[in-house]
N, C-alpha and C. Protein backbone atom coordinates (compact mmCIF):
# COMPACT_ATOMS: atom_id res chain seq x y z
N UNK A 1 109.16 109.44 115.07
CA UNK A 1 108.43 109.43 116.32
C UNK A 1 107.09 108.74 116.16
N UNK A 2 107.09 108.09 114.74
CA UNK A 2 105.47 107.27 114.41
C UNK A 2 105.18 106.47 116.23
N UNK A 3 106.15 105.89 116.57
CA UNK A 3 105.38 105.02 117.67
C UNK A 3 106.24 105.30 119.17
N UNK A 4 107.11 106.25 118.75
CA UNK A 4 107.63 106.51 120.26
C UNK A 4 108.53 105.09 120.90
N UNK A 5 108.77 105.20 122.38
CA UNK A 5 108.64 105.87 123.46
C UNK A 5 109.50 107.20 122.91
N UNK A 6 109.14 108.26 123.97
CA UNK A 6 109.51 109.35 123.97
C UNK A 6 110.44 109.45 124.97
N UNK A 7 110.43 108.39 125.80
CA UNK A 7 111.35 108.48 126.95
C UNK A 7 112.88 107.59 126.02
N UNK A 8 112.43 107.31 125.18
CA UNK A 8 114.31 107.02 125.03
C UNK A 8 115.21 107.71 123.82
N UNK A 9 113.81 109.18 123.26
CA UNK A 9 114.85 109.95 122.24
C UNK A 9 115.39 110.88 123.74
N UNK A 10 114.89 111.36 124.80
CA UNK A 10 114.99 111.40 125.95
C UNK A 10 116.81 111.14 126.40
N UNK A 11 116.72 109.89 126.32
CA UNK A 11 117.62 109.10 126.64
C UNK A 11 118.76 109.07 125.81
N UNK A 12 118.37 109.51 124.93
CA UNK A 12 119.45 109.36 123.49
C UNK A 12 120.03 110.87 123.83
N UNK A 13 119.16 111.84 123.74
CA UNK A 13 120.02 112.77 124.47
C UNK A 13 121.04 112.99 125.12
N UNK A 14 120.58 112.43 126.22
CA UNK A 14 121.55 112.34 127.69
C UNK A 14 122.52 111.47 127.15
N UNK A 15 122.98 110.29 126.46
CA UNK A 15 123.58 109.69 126.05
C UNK A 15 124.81 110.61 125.22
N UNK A 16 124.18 111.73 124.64
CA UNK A 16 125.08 112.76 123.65
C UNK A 16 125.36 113.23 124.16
N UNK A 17 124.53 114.00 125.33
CA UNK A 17 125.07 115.07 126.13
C UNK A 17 126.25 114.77 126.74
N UNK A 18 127.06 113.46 127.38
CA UNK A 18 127.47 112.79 127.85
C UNK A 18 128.90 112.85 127.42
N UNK A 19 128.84 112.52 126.19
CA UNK A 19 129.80 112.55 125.16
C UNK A 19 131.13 114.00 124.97
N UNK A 20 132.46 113.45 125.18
CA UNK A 20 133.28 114.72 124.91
C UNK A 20 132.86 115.36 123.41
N UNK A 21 131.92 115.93 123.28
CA UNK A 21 132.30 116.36 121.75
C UNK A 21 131.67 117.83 121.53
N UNK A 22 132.17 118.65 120.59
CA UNK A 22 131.85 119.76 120.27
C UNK A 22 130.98 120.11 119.10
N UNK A 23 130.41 118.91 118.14
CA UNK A 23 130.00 119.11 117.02
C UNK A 23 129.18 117.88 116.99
N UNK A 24 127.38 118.07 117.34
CA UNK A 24 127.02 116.71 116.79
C UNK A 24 125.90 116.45 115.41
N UNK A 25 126.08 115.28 114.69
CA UNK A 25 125.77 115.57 113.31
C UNK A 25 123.93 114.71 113.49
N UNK A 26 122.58 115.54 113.60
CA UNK A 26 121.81 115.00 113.98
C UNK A 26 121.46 113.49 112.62
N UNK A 27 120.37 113.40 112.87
CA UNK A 27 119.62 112.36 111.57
C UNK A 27 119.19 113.74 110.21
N UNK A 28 118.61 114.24 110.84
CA UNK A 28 117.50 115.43 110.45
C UNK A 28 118.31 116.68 110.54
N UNK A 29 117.92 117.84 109.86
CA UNK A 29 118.40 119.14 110.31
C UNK A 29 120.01 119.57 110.12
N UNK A 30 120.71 120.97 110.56
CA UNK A 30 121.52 121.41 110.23
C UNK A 30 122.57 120.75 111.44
N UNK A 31 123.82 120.70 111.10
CA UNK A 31 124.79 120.57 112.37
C UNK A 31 124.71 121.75 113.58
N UNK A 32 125.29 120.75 114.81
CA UNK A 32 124.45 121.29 116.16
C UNK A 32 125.67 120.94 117.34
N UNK A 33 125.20 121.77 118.26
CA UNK A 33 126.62 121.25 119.72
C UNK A 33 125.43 120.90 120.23
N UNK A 34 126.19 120.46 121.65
CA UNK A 34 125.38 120.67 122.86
C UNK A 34 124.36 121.27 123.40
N UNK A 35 124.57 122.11 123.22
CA UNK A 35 123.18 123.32 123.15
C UNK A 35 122.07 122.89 122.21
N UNK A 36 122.37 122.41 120.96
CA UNK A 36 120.91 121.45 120.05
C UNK A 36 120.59 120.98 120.86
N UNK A 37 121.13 119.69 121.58
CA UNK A 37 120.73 118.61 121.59
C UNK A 37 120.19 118.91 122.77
N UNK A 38 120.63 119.79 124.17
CA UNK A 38 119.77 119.97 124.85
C UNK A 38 118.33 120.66 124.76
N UNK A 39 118.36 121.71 123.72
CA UNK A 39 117.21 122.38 123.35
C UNK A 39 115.98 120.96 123.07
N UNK A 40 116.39 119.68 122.31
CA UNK A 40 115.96 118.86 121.77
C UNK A 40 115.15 118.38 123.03
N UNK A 41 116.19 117.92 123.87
CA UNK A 41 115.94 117.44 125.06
C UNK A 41 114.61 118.04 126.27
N UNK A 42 115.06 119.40 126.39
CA UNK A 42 114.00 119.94 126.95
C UNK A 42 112.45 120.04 126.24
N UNK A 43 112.49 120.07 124.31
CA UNK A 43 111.09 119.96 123.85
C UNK A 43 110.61 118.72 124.22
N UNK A 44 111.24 117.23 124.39
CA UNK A 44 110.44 116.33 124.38
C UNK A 44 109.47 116.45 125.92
N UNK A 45 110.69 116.97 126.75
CA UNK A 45 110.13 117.08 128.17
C UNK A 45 109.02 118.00 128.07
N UNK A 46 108.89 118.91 127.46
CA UNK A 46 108.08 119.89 127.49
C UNK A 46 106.93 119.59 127.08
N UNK A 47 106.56 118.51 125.81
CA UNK A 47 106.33 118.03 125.02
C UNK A 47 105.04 117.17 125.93
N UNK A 48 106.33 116.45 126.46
CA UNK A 48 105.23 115.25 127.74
C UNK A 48 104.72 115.84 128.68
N UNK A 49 104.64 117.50 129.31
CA UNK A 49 104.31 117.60 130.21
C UNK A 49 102.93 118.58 129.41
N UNK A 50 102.81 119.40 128.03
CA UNK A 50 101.53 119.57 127.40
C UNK A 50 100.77 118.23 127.02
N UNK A 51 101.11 117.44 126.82
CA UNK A 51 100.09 116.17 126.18
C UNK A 51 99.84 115.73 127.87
N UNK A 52 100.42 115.83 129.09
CA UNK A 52 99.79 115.08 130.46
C UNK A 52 98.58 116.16 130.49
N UNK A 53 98.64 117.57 130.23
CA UNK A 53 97.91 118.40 130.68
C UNK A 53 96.73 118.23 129.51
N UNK A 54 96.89 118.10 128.56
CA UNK A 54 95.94 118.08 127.30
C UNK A 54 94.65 116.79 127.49
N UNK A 55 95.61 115.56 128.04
CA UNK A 55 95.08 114.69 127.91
C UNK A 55 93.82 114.88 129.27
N UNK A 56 94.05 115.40 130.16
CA UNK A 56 93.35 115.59 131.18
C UNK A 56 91.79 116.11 130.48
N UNK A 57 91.84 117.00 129.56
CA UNK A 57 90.78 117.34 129.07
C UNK A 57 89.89 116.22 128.20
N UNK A 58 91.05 115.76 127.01
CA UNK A 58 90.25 114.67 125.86
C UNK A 58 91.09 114.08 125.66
N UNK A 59 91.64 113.03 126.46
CA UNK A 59 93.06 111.80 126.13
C UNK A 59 93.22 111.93 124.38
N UNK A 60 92.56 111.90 123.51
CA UNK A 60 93.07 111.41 122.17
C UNK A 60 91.89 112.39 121.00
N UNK A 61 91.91 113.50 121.52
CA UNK A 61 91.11 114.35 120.39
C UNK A 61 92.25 114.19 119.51
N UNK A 62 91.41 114.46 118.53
CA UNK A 62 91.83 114.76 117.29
C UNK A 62 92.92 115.92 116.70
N UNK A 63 92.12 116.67 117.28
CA UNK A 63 92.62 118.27 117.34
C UNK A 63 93.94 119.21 117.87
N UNK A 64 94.03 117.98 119.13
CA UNK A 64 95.28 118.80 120.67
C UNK A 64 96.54 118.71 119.67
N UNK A 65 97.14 118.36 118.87
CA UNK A 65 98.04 118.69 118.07
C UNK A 65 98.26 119.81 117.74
N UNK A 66 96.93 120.04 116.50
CA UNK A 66 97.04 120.77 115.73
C UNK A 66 97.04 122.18 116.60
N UNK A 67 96.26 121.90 117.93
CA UNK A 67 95.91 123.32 118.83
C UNK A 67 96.98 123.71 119.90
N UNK A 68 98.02 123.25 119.98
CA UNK A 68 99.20 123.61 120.66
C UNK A 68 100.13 124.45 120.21
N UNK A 69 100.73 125.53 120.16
CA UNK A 69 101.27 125.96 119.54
C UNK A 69 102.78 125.96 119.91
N UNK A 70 103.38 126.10 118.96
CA UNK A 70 104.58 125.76 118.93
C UNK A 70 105.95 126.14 120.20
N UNK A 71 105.25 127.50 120.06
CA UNK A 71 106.16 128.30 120.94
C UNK A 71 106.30 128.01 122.55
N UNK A 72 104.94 127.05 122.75
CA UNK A 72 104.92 126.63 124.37
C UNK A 72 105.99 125.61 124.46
N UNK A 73 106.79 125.19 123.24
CA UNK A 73 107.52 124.22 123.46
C UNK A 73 108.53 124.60 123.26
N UNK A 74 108.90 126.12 122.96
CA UNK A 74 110.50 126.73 123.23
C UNK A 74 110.95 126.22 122.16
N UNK A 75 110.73 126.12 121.49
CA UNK A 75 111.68 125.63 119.95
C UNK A 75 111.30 126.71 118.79
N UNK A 76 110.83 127.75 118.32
CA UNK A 76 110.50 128.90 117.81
C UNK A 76 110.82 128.46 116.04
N UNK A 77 112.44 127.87 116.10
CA UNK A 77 112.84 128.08 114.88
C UNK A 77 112.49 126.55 114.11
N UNK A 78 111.84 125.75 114.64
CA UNK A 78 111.73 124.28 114.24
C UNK A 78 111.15 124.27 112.81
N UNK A 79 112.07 123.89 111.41
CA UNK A 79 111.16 124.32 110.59
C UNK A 79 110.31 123.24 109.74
N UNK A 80 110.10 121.98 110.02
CA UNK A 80 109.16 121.11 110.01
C UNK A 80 108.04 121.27 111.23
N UNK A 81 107.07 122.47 111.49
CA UNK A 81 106.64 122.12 112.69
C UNK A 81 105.08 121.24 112.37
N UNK A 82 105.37 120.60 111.11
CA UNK A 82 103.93 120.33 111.28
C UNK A 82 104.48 118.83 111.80
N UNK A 83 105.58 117.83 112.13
CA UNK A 83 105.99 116.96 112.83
C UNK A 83 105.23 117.24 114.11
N UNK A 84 105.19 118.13 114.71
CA UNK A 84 104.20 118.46 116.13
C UNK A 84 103.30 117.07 116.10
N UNK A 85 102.42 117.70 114.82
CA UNK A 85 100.86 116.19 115.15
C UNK A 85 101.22 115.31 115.55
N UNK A 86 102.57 114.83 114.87
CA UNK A 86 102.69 113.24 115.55
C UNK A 86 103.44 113.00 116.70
N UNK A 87 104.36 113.90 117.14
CA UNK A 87 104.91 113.85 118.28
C UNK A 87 103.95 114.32 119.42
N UNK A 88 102.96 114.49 119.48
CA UNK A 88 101.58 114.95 120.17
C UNK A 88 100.66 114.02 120.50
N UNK A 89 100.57 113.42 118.92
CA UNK A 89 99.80 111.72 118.75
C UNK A 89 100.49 110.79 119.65
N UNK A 90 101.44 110.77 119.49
CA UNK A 90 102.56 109.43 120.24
C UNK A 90 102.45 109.69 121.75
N UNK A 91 102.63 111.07 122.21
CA UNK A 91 102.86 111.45 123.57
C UNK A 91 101.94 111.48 123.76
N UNK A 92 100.13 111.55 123.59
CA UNK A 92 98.96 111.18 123.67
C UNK A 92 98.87 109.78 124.38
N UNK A 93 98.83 108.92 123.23
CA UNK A 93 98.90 107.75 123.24
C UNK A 93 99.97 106.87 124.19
N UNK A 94 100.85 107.59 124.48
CA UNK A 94 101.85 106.92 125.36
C UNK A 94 101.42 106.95 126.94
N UNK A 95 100.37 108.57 126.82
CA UNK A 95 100.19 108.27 128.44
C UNK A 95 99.07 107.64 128.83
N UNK A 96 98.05 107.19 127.59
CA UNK A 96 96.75 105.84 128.03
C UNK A 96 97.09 104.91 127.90
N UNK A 97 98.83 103.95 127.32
CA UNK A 97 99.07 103.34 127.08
C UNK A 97 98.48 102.81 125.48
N UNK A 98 97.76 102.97 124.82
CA UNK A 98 97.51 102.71 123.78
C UNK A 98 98.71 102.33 122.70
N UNK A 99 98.56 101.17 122.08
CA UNK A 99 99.88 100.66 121.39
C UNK A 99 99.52 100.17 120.07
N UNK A 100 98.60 100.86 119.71
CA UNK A 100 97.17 100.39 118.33
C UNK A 100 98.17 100.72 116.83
N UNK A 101 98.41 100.49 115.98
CA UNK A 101 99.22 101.07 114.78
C UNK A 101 98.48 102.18 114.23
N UNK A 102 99.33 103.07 113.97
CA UNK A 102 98.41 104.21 113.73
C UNK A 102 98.46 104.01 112.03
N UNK A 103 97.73 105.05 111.18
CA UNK A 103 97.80 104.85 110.49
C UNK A 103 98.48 105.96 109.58
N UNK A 104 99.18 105.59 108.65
CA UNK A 104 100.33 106.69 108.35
C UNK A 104 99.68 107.76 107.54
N UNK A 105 99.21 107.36 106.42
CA UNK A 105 98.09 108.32 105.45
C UNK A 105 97.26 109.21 106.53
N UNK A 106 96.90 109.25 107.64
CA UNK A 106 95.66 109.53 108.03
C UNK A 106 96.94 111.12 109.04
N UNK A 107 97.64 110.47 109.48
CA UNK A 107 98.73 111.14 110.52
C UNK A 107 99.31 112.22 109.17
N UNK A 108 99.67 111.65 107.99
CA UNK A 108 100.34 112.51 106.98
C UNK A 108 99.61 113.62 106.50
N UNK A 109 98.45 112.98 106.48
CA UNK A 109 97.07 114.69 106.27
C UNK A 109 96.70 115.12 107.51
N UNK A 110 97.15 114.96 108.69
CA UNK A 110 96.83 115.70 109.39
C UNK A 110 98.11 116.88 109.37
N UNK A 111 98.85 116.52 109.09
CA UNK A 111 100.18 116.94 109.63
C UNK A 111 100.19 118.09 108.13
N UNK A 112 99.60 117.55 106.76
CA UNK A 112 99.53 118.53 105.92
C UNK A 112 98.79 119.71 106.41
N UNK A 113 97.70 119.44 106.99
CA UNK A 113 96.73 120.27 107.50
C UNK A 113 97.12 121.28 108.95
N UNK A 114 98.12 120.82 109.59
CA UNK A 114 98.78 121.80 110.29
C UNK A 114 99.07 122.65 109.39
N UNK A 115 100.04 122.07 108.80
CA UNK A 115 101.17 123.10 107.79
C UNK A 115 100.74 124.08 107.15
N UNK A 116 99.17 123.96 106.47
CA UNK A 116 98.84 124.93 105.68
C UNK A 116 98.40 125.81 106.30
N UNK A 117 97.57 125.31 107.70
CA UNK A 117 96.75 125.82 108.25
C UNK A 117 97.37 127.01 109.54
């Protein structure tokens, strides 16, 4: 999710959802039905509708990552949640349009710094 759009893992969804199948095998994570992939589906949405509200305050603090907590996004058991920062960063950045390269070292300690923190 380094650079998003967020609207076409979105899309990739609906694309699965779509699909006759009973068993789908993600990139990441344990095997999943339908029910994953919608759970998936609803965090990104959920996802874009805390970073519209976040951004209203400080489009691109530093911080609105790390200060969201997990559970507003209905995913409880996610067990990489320090991925949040950057899926936060991206959905930030996606709604000022900003298209700047981020920088990976800088995103990777932040994201350590969830985790511990």
């Amino acid at each position: 999710m380094w650079d998003g759009p967020i609207d076409n893992w979105i899309a990739a969804c609906d694309a699965i959802l779509a699909l006759d199948v009973d068993v789908v095998v993600p990139g990441h994570g344990p095997l999943t039905d339908k029910h994953g992939v919608q759970d998936t589906k609803d965090y990104w949405l959920r996802l874009q509708e805390i970073a519209a509200d976040s951004q209203a305050v400080d489009p691109l603090a530093a911080g609105v990552a790390e200060s969201i907590a997990l559970g507003l996004l209905g995913n409880q058991s996610w067990s990489e949640a320090e991925r949040l920062v950057i899926n936060v960063d991206t959905a930030l950045r996606e709604l000022v349009r900003d298209r700047s390269r981020r920088d990976p070292l800088t995103l990777l300690a932040r994201m350590a710094r969830h985790k511990v923190g």
